[in-house]
Protein backbone atom coordinates (compact mmCIF):
# COMPACT_ATOMS: atom_id res chain seq x y z
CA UNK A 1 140.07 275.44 99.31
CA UNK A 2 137.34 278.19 98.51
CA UNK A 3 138.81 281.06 96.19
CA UNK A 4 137.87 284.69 97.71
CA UNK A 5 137.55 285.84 94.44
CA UNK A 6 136.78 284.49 90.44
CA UNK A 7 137.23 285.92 87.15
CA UNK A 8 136.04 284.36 84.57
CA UNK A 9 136.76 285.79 81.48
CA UNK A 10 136.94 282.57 79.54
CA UNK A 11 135.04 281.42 76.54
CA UNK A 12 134.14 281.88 72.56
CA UNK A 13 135.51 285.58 72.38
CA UNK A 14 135.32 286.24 68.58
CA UNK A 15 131.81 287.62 67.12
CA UNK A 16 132.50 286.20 63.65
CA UNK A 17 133.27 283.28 64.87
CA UNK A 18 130.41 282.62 66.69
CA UNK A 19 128.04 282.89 63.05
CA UNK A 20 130.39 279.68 62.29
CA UNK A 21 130.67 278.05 65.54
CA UNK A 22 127.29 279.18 67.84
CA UNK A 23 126.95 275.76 69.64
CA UNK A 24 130.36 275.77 70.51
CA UNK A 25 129.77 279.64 71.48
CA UNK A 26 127.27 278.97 73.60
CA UNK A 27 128.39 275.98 75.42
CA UNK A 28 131.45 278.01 76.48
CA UNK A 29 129.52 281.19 76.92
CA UNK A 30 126.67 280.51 78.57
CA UNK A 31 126.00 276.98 79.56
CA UNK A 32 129.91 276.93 81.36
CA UNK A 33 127.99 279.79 83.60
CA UNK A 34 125.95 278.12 84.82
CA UNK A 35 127.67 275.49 86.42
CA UNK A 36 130.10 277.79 87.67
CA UNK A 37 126.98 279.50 88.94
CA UNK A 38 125.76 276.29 90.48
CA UNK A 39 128.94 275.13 91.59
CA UNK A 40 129.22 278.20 93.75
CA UNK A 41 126.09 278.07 95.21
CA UNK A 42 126.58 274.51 95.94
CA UNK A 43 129.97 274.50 97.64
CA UNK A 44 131.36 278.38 97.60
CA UNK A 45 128.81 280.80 98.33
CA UNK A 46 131.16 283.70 99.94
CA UNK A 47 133.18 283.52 96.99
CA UNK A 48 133.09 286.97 94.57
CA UNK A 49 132.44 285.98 90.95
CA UNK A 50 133.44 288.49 88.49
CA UNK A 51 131.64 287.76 85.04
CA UNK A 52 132.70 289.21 81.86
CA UNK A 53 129.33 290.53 79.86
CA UNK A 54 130.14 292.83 76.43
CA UNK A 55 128.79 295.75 75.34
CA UNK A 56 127.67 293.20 72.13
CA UNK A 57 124.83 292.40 74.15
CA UNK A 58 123.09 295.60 73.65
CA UNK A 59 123.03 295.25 69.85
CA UNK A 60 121.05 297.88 67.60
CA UNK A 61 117.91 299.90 69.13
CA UNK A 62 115.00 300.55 66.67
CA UNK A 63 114.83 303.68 68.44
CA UNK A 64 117.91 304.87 67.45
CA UNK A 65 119.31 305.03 70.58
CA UNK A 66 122.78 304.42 70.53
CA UNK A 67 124.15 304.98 74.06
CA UNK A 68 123.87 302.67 76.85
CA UNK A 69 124.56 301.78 80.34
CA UNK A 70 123.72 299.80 82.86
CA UNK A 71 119.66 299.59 82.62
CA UNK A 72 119.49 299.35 78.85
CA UNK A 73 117.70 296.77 77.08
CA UNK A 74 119.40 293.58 75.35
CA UNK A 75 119.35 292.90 71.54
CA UNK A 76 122.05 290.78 71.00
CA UNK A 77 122.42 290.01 67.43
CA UNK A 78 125.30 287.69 66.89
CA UNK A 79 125.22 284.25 68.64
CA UNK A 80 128.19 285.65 70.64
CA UNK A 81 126.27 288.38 71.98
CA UNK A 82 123.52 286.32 72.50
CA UNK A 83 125.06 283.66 74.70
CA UNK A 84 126.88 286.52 76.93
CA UNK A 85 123.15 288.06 77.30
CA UNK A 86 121.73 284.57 78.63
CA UNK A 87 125.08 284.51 80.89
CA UNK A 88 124.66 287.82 81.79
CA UNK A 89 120.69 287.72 83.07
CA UNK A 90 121.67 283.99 84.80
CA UNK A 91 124.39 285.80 86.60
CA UNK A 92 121.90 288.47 88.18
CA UNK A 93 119.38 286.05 88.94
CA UNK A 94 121.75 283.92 91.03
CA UNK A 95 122.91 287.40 92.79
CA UNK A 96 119.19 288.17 93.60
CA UNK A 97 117.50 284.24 94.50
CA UNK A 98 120.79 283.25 96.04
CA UNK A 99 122.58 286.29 97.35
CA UNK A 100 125.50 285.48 96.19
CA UNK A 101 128.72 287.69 95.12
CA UNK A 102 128.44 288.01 91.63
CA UNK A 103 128.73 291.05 89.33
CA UNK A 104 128.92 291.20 85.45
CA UNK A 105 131.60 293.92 83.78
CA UNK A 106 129.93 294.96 80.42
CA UNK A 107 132.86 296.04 79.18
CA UNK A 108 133.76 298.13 75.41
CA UNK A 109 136.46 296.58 72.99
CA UNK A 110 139.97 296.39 75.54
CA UNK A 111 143.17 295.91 73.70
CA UNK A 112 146.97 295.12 74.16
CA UNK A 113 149.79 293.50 72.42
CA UNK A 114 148.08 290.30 73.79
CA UNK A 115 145.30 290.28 71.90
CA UNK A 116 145.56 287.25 69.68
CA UNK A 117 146.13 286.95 65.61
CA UNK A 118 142.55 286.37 64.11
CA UNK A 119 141.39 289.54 65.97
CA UNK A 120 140.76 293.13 64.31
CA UNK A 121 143.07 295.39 65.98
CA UNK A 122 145.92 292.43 65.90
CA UNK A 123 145.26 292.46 62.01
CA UNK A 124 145.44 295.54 61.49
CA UNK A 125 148.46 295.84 63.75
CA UNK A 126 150.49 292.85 61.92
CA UNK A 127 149.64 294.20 58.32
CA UNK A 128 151.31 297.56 59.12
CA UNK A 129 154.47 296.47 61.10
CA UNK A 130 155.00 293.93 57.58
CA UNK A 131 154.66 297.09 55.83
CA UNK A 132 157.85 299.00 57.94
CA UNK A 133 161.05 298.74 56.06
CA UNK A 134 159.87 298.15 52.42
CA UNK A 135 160.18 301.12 50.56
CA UNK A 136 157.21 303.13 48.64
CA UNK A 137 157.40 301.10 45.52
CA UNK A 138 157.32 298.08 47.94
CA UNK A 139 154.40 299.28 49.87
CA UNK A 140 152.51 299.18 46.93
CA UNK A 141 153.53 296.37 45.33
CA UNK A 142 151.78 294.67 48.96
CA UNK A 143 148.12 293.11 48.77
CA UNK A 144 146.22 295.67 50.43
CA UNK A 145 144.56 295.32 54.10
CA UNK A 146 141.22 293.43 53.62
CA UNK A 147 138.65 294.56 55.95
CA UNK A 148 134.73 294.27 56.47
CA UNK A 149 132.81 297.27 56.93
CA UNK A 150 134.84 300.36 57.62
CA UNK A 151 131.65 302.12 58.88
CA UNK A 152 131.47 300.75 62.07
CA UNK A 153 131.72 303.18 65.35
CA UNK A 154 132.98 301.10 68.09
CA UNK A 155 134.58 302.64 71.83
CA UNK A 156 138.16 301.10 72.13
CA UNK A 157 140.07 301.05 75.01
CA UNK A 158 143.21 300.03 76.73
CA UNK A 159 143.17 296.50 78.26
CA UNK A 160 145.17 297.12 81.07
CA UNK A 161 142.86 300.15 82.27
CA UNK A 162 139.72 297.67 82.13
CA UNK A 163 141.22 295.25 84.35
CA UNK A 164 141.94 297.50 86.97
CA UNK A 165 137.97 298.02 86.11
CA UNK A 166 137.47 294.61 86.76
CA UNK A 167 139.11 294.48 89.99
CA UNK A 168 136.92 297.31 91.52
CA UNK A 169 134.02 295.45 89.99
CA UNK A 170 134.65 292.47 92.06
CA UNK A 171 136.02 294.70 95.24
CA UNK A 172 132.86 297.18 94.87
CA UNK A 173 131.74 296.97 98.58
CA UNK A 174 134.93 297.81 99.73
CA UNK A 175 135.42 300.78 97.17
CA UNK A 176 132.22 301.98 97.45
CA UNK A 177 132.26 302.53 101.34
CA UNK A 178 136.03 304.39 100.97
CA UNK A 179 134.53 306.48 98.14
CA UNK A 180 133.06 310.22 99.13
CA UNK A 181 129.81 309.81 100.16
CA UNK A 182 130.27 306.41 101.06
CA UNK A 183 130.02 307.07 105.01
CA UNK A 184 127.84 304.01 106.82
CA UNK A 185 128.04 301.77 103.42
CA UNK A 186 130.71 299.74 105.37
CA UNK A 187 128.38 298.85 108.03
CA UNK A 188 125.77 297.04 105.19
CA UNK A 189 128.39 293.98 105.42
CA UNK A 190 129.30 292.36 102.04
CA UNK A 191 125.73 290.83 100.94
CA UNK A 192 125.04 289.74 97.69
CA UNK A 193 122.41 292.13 96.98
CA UNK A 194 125.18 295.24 97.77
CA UNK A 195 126.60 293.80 93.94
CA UNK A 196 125.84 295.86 90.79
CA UNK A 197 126.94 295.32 87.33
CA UNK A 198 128.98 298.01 85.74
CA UNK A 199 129.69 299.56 82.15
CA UNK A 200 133.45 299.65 81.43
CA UNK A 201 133.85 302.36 78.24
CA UNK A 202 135.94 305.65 77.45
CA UNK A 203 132.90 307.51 76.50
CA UNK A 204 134.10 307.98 72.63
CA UNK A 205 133.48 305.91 69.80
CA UNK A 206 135.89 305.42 66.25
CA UNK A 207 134.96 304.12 62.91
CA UNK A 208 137.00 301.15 61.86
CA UNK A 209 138.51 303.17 59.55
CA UNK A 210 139.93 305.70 61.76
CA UNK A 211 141.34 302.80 63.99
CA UNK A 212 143.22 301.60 60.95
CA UNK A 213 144.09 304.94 59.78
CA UNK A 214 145.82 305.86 63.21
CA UNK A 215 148.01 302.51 63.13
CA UNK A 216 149.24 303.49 59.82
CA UNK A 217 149.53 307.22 60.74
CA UNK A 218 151.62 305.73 64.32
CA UNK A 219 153.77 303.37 61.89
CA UNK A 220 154.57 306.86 59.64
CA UNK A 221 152.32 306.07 56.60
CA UNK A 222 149.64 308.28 55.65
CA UNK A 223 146.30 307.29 54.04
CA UNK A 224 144.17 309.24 51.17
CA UNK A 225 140.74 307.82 52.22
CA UNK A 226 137.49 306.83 49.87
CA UNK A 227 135.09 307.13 52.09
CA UNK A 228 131.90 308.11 50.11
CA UNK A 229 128.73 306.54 49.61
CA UNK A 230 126.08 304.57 51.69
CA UNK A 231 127.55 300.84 50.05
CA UNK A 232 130.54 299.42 52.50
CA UNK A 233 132.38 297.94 49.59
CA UNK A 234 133.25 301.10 48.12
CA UNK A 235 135.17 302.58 50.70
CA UNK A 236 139.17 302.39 50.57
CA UNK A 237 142.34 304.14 51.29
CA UNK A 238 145.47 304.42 49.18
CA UNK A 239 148.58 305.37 50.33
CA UNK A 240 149.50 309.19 50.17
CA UNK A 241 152.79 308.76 48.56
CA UNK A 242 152.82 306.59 45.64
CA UNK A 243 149.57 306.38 45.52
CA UNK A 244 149.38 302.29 45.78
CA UNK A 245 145.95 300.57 47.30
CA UNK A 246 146.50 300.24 51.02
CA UNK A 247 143.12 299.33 52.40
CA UNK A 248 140.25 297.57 50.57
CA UNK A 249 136.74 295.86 51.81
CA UNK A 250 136.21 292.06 51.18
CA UNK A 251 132.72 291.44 50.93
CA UNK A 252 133.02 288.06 52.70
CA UNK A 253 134.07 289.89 55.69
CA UNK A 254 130.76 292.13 55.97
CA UNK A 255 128.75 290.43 58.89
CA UNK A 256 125.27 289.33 57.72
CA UNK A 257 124.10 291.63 61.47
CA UNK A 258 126.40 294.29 63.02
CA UNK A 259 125.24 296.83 64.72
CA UNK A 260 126.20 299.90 63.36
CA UNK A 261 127.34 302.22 66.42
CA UNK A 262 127.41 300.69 70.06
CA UNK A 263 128.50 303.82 72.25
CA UNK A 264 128.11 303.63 76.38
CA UNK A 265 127.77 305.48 79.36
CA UNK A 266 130.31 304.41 82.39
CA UNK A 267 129.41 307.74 84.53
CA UNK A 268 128.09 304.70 87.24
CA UNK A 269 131.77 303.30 87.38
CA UNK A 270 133.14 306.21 87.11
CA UNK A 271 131.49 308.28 90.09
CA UNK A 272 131.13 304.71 92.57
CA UNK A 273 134.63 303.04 91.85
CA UNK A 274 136.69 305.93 91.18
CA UNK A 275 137.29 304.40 87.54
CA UNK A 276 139.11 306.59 85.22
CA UNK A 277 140.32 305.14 81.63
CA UNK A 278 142.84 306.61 79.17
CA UNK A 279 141.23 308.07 76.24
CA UNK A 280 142.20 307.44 72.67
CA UNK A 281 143.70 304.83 70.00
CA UNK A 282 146.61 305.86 69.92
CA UNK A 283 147.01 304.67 73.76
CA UNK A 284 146.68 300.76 72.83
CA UNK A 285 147.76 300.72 69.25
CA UNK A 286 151.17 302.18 70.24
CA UNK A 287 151.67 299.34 73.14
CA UNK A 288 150.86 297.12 70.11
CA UNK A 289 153.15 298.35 67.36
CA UNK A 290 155.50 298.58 69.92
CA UNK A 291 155.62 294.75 70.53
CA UNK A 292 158.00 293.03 68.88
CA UNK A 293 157.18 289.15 70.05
């Protein structure tokens, strides 16, 4: 049995675990690809293969350019990024030598309740429901939330919004010749070279510090934030009543390269597919500090 459609949105997902672990990174990130690839070719070509790329991939521009879509250059700069780059380029030029079905999501941070422990907005999400029910005395008496750099501008979304993305990724030709304007695209058939990658973002970036001020603010704790200086390590937040450290920076968490502010443009997605996400953390981190499993 051929599968109409594939997702694959398997692999090495974490970006600081791929500084300890790149082999195993890219062995599951990129070298997995391409026998999928070549399986497909070899024994499913009319199957629709939906890859996951990340908006990692695009790293930090000397030029100071720090919004990107779809034609952008790659600097990956973790071996994460890196092995979702090679995946990425293998995966158009299968689409184009082979014409196969195959377009790549390059999607901005997603999250739910699902998103697993060692992850940021998990960690963040688990340190402030411990925090509900102690009083202020035993707020402060807690170690505080360790983080790495607070400075970092990321675009967070809500999980469930991307893959409704994902699905009109992998259904474009379909969507594309309902959408306005779309009049005669039906009659093009379903060829591989109809398939375009797409940019999955909200448009807005947050520091990591305003991500983990808003799950405290949600859970009914405000912050009194340190936040100057150029040096990471100095920035912090205490709690606003009682005054007890809430949120400090452990140096072993700063990654050795991070870009700085990744920011994207989905106007493709949004005027071809009809793709409209929900704006703001307070969307995702709610769903979050909701769950109680």
């Amino acid at each position: 049995m051929r599968p109409a459609e594939v997702y694959n949105l398997a692999g090495q997902s974490s970006v600081s675990r791929s500084f300890s672990e790149p082999l195993r990174t890219w062995a599951t990130n990129a070298d997995f690809i391409a026998g999928m690839l070549e399986a497909m070719r070899l024994q499913s070509p009319l199957t629709r293969f939906y890859q996951a790329s990340s908006t990692d991939m695009f790293g930090a521009s000397g030029a100071g350019v720090i919004r990107y879509d779809e034609s952008s250059a790659l600097n990956p700069q973790s071996p994460y990024a890196s092995a979702k780059a090679a995946a990425h380029l293998l995966c158009r030029s299968y689409r184009e030598a082979y014409d196969l079905r195959v377009a790549c999501g390059i999607l901005s941070n997603h999250e739910s309740r699902r998103r697993p422990t060692p992850f940021l907005s998990r960690k963040i999400v688990d340190h402030v429901r411990a925090l509900r029910g102690l009083p202020g005395a035993g707020r402060s008496a807690q170690p505080p939330l360790l983080m790495g750099n607070l400075k970092i501008r990321r675009d967070w979304g809500f999980a469930p919004d991307y893959v409704a993305g994902m699905q009109l990724i992998i259904r474009q030709t379909s969507v594309r010749a309902a959408a306005p304007g779309g009049e005669g695209f039906e009659n093009r058939g379903d060829a591989g070279a109809l398939y375009r990658d797409y940019v999955l973002g909200t448009g807005r970036s947050h520091a990591v510090w305003e991500l983990v001020d808003e799950a405290f603010r949600i859970a009914g704790f405000g912050l009194a934030w340190r936040l100057e200086g150029d040096d990471p390590r100095e920035w912090s937040a205490r709690f606003s009543e009682g005054g007890g450290l809430a949120v400090a920076v452990d140096a072993s968490l700063l990654r050795p390269a991070d870009p700085l502010v990744i920011e994207v443009d989905s106007s493709r997605a949004r005027a071809e597919l009809g793709w409209s996400p929900r704006r703001g953390l307070e969307v995702f981190l709610r769903d979050m500090l909701e769950d109680c499993a």
